[in-house]
C-alpha atoms as a PDB file:
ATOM      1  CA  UNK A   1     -11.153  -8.330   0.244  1.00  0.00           C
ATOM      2  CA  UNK A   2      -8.052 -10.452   0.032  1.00  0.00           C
ATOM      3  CA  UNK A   3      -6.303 -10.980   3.579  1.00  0.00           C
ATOM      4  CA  UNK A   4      -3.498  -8.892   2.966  1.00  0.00           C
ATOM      5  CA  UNK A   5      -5.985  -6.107   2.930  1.00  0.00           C
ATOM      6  CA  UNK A   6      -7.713  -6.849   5.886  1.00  0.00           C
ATOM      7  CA  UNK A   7      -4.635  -7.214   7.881  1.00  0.00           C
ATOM      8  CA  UNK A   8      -3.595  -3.915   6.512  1.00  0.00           C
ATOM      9  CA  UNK A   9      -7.105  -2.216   6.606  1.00  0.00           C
ATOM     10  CA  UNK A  10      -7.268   0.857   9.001  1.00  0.00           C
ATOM     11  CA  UNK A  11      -3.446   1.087   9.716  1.00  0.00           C
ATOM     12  CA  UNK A  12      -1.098   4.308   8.740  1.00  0.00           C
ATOM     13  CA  UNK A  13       2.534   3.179   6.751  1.00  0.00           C
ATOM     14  CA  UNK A  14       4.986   5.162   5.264  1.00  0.00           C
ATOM     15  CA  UNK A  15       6.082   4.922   1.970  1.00  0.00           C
ATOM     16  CA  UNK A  16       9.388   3.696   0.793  1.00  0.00           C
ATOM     17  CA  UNK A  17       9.575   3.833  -2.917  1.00  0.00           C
ATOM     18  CA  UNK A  18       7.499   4.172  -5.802  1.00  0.00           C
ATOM     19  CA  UNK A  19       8.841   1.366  -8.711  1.00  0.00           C
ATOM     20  CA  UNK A  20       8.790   1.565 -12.168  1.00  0.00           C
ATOM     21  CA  UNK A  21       5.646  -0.004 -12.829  1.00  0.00           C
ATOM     22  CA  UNK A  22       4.146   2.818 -10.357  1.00  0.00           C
ATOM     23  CA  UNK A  23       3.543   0.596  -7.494  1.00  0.00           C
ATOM     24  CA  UNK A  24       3.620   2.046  -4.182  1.00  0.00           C
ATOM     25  CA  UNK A  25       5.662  -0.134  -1.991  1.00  0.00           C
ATOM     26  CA  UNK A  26       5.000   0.416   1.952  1.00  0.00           C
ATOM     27  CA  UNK A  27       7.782   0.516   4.900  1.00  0.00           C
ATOM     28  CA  UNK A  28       8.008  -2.648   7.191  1.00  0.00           C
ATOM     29  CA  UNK A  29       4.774  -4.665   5.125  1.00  0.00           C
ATOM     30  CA  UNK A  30       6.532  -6.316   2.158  1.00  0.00           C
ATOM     31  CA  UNK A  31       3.291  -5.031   0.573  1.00  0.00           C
ATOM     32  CA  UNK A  32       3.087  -2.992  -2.661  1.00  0.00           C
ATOM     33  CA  UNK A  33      -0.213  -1.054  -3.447  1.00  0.00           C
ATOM     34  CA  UNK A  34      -1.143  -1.088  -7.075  1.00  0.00           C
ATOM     35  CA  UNK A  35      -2.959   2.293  -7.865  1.00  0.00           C
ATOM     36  CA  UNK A  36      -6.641   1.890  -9.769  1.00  0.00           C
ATOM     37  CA  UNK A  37      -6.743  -1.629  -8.428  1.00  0.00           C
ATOM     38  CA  UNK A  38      -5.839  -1.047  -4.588  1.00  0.00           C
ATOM     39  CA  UNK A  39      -8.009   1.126  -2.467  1.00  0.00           C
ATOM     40  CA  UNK A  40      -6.090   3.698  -0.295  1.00  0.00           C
ATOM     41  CA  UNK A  41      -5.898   7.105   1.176  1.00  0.00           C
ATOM     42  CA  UNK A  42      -2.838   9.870   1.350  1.00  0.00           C
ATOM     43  CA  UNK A  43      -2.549  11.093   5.281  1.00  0.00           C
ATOM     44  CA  UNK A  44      -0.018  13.951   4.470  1.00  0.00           C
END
């Protein structure tokens, strides 16, 4: 685990946008989630 992902690990964001390339970009991290690489879970 890379230490982007344990800094992020555990923690609820919101989404902002989803790009082109289908990246999921989260509010106030700078971080983009890449699906099938990037482990996550939807909290609707």
């Amino acid at each position: 685990m890379d230490w982007q992902a344990k800094r992020l690990e555990g923690k609820v964001f919101t989404v902002h946008f989803i790009d082109l390339a289908g990246q999921i970009h989260l509010e106030e991290t700078g971080i983009a989630l890449i699906p099938g690489v990037d482990e996550y879970e939807l909290v609707k």
